[in-house]
C-alpha atoms as a PDB file:
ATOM      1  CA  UNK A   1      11.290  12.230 -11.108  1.00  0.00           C
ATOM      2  CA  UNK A   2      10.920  13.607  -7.788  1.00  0.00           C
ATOM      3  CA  UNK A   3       7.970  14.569  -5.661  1.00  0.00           C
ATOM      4  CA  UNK A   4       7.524  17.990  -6.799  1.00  0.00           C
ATOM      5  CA  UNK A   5       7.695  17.204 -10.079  1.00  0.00           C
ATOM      6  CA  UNK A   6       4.803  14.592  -9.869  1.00  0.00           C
ATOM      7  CA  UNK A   7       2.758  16.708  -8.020  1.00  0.00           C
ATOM      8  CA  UNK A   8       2.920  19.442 -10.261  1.00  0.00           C
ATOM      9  CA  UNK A   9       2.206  17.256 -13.018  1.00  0.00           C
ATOM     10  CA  UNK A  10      -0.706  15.739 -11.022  1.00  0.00           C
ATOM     11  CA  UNK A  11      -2.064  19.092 -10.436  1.00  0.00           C
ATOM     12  CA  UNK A  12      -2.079  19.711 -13.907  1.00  0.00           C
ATOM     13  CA  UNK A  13      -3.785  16.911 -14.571  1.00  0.00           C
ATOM     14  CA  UNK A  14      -1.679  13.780 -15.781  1.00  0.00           C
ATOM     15  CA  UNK A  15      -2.440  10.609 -14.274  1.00  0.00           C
ATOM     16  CA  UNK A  16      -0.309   8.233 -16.217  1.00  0.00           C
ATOM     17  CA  UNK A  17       2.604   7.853 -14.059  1.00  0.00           C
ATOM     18  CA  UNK A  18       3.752   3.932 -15.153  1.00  0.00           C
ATOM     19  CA  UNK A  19       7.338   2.977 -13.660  1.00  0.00           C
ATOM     20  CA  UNK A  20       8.779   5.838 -12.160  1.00  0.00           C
ATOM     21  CA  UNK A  21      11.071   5.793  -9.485  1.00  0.00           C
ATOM     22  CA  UNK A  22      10.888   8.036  -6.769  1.00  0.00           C
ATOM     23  CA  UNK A  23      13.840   8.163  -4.045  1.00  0.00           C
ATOM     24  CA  UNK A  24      14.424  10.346  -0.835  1.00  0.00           C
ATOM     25  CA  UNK A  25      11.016  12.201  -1.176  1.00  0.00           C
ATOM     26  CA  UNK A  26       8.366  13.884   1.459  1.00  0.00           C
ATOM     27  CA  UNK A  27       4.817  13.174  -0.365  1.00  0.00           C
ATOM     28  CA  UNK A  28       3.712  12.866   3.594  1.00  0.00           C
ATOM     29  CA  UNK A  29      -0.164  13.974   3.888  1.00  0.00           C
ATOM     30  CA  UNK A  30      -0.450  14.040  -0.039  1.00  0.00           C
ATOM     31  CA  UNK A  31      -4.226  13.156  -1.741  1.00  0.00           C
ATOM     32  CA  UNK A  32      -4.125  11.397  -5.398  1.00  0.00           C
ATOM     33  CA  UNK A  33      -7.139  10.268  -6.888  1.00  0.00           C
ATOM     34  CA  UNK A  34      -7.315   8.008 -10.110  1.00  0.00           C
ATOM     35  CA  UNK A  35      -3.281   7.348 -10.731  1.00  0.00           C
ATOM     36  CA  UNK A  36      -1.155   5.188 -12.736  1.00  0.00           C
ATOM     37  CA  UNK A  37       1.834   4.256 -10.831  1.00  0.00           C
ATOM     38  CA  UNK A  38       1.832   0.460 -11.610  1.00  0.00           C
ATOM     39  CA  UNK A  39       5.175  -0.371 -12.079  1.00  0.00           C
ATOM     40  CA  UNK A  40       6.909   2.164  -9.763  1.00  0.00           C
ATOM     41  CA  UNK A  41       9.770   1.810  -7.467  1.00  0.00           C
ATOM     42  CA  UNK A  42       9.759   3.879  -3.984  1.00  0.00           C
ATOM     43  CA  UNK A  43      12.563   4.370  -2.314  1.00  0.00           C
ATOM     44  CA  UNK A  44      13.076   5.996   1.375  1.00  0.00           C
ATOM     45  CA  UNK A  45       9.497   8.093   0.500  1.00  0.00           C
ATOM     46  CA  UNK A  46       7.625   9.451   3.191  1.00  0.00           C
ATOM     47  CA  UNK A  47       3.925   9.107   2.693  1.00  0.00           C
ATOM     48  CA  UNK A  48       2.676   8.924   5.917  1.00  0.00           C
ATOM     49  CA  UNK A  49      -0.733  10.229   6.634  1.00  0.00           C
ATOM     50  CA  UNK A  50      -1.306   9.898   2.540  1.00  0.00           C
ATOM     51  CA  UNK A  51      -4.944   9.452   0.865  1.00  0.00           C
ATOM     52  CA  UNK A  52      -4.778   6.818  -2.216  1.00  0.00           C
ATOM     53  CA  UNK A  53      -7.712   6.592  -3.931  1.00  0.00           C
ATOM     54  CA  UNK A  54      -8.613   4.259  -6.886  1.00  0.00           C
ATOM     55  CA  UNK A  55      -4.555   4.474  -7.367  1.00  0.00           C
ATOM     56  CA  UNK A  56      -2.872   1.628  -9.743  1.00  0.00           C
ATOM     57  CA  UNK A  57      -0.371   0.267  -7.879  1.00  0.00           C
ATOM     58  CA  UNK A  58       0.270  -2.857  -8.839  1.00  0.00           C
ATOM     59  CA  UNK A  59       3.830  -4.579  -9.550  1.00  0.00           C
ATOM     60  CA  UNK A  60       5.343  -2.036  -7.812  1.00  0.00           C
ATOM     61  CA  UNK A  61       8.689  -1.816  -5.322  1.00  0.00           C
ATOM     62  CA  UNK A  62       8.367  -0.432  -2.286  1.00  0.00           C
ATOM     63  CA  UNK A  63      11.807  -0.110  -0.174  1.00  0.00           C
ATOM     64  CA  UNK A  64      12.093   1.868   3.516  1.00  0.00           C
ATOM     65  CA  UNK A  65       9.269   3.820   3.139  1.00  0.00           C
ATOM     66  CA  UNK A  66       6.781   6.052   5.711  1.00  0.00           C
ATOM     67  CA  UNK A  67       3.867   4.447   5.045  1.00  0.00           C
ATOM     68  CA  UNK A  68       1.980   4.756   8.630  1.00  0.00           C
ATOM     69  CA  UNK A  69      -1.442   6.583   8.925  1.00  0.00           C
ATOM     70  CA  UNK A  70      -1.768   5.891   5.530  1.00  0.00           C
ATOM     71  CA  UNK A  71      -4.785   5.460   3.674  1.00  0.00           C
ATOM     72  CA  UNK A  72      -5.503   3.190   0.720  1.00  0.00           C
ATOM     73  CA  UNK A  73      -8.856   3.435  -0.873  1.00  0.00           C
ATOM     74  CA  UNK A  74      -9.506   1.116  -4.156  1.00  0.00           C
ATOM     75  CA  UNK A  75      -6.214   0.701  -5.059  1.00  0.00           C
ATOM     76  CA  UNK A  76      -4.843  -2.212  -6.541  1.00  0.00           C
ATOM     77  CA  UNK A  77      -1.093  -2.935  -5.096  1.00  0.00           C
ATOM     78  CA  UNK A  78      -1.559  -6.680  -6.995  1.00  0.00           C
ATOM     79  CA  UNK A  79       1.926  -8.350  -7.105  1.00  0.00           C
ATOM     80  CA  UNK A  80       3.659  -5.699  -4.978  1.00  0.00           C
ATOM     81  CA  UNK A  81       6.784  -5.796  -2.834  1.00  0.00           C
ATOM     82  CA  UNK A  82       6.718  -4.270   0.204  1.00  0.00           C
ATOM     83  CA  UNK A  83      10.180  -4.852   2.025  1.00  0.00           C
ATOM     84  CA  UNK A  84      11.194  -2.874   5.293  1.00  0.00           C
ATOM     85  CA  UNK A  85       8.529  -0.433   5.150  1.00  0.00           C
ATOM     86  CA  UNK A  86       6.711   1.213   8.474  1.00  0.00           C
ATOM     87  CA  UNK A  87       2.780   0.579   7.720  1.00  0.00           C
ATOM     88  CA  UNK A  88       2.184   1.665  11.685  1.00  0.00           C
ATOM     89  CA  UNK A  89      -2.034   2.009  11.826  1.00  0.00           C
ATOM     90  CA  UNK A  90      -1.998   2.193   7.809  1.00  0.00           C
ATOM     91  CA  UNK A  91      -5.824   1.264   6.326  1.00  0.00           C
ATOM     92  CA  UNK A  92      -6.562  -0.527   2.919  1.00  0.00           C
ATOM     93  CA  UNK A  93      -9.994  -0.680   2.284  1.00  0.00           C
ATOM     94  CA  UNK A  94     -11.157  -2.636  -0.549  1.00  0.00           C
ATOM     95  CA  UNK A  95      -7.924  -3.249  -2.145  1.00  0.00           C
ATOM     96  CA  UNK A  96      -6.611  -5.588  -4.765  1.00  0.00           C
ATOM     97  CA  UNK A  97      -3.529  -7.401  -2.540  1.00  0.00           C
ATOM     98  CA  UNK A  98      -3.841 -10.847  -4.557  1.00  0.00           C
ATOM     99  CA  UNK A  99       0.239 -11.591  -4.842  1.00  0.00           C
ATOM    100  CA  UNK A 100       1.566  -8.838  -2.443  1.00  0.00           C
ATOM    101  CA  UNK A 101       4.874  -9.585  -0.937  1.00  0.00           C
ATOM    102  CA  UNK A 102       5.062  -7.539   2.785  1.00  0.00           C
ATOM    103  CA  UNK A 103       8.505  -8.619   4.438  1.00  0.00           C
ATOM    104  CA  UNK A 104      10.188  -7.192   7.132  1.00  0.00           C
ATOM    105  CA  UNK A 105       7.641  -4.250   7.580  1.00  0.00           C
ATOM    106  CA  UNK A 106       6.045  -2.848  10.999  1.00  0.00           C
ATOM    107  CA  UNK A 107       2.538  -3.272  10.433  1.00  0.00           C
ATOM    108  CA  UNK A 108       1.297  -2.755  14.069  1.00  0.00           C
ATOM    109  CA  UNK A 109      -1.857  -1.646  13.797  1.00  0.00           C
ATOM    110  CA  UNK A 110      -2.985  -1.952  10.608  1.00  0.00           C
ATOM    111  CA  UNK A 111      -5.887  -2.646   9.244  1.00  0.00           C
ATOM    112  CA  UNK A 112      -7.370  -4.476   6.006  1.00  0.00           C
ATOM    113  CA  UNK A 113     -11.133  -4.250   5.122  1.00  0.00           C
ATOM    114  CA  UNK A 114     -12.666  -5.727   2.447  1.00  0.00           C
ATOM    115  CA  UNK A 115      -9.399  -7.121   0.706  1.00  0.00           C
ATOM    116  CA  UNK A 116      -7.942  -9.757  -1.103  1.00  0.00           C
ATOM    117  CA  UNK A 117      -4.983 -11.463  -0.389  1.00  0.00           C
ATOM    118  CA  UNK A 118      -5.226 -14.431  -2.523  1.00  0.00           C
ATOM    119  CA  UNK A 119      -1.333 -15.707  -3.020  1.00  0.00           C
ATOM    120  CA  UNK A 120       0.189 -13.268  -0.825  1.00  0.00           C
ATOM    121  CA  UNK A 121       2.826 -13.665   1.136  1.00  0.00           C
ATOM    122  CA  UNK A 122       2.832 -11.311   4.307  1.00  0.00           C
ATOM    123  CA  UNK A 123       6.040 -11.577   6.619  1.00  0.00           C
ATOM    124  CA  UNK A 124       5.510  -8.121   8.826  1.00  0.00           C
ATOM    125  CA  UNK A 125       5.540  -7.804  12.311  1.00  0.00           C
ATOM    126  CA  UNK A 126       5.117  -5.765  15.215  1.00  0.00           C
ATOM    127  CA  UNK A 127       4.345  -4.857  18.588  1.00  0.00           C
ATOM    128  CA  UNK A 128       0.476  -5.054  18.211  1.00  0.00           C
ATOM    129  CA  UNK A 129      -1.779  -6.928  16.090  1.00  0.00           C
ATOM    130  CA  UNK A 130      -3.219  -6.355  12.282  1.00  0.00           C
ATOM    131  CA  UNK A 131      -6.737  -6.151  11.759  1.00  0.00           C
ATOM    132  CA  UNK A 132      -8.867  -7.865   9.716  1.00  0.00           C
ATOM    133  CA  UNK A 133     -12.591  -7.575   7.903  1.00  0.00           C
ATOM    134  CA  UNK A 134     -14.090  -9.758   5.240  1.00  0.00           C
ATOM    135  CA  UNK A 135     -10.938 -10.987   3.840  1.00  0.00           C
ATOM    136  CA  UNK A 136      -9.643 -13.054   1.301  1.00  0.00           C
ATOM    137  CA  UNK A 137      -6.598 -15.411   2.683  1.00  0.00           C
ATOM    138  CA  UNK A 138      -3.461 -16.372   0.882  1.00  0.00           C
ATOM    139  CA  UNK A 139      -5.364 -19.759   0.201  1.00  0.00           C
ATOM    140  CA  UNK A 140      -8.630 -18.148  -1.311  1.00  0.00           C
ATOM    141  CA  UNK A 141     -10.331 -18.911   1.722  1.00  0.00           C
ATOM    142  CA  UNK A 142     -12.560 -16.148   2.705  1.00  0.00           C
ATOM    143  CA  UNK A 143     -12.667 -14.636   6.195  1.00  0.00           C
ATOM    144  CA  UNK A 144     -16.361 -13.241   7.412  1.00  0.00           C
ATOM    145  CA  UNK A 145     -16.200 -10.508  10.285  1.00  0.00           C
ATOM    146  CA  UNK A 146     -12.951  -9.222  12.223  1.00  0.00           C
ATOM    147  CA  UNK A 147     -10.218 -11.550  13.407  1.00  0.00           C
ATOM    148  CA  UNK A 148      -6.614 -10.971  14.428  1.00  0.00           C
ATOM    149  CA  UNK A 149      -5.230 -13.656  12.591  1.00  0.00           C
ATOM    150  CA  UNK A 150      -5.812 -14.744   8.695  1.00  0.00           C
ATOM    151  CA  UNK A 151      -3.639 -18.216   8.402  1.00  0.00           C
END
């Protein structure tokens, strides 16, 4: 499937989108509300400045992908893999990230409110720091307030 496709699809009103793959697409600036993409694999998609809301996005591969200015809303991205991906100023806000795997991903800037990272494993880096509200750690300890660091 490309990007077309599943926004035409979307537009006509499917949601169910379980384990596609989607390589070499521009979804950049793109809204979806109330998906099922658990299961996907993205590959070299562009999805910066994209709106995920209440989006099902859990066990799913995620390989040299835009995903700065991005905005994720609800979504649940449990037991993801995130590997050399740009998330540059990217915002979850109450997100399911319990099991996440973020390696080798810019994540300057970014900024995680509300979320759970219970048994994640987070490996990104960059030139300025993540931030962080009322989180959940890796070890199920949770964070009150803003801080820089979770560990």
């Amino acid at each position: 499937m490309d990007g077309e496709e599943l926004l035409r699809r979307y537009d006509a009103g499917e949601r169910d989108f379980r384990a596609i793959i989607l390589q070499h697409t521009d979804l950049s600036n793109v809204k979806l509300d109330s998906v099922n993409l658990s299961g996907a694999c993205f590959y070299h998609v562009n999805l910066q400045s994209a709106n995920l809301k209440n989006v099902n996005l859990s066990s799913t591969e995620w390989s040299d992908c835009n995903l700065s200015v991005m905005q994720f809303w609800l979504c649940n991205l449990k037991d993801a893999t995130i590997e050399q991906c740009d998330l540059e100023s990217a915002r979850f806000f109450d997100c399911d990230l319990r099991g996440i795997r973020i390696s080798l991903s810019n994540v300057s800037r970014a900024a995680f409110i509300r979320v759970n990272f219970q048994d994640a494993k987070l490996g990104g880096s960059g030139e300025d720091p993540c931030e962080f509200w009322d989180v959940i750690r890796p070890d199920g300890v949770f964070i009150s307030g803003f801080t820089y660091h979770i560990t």
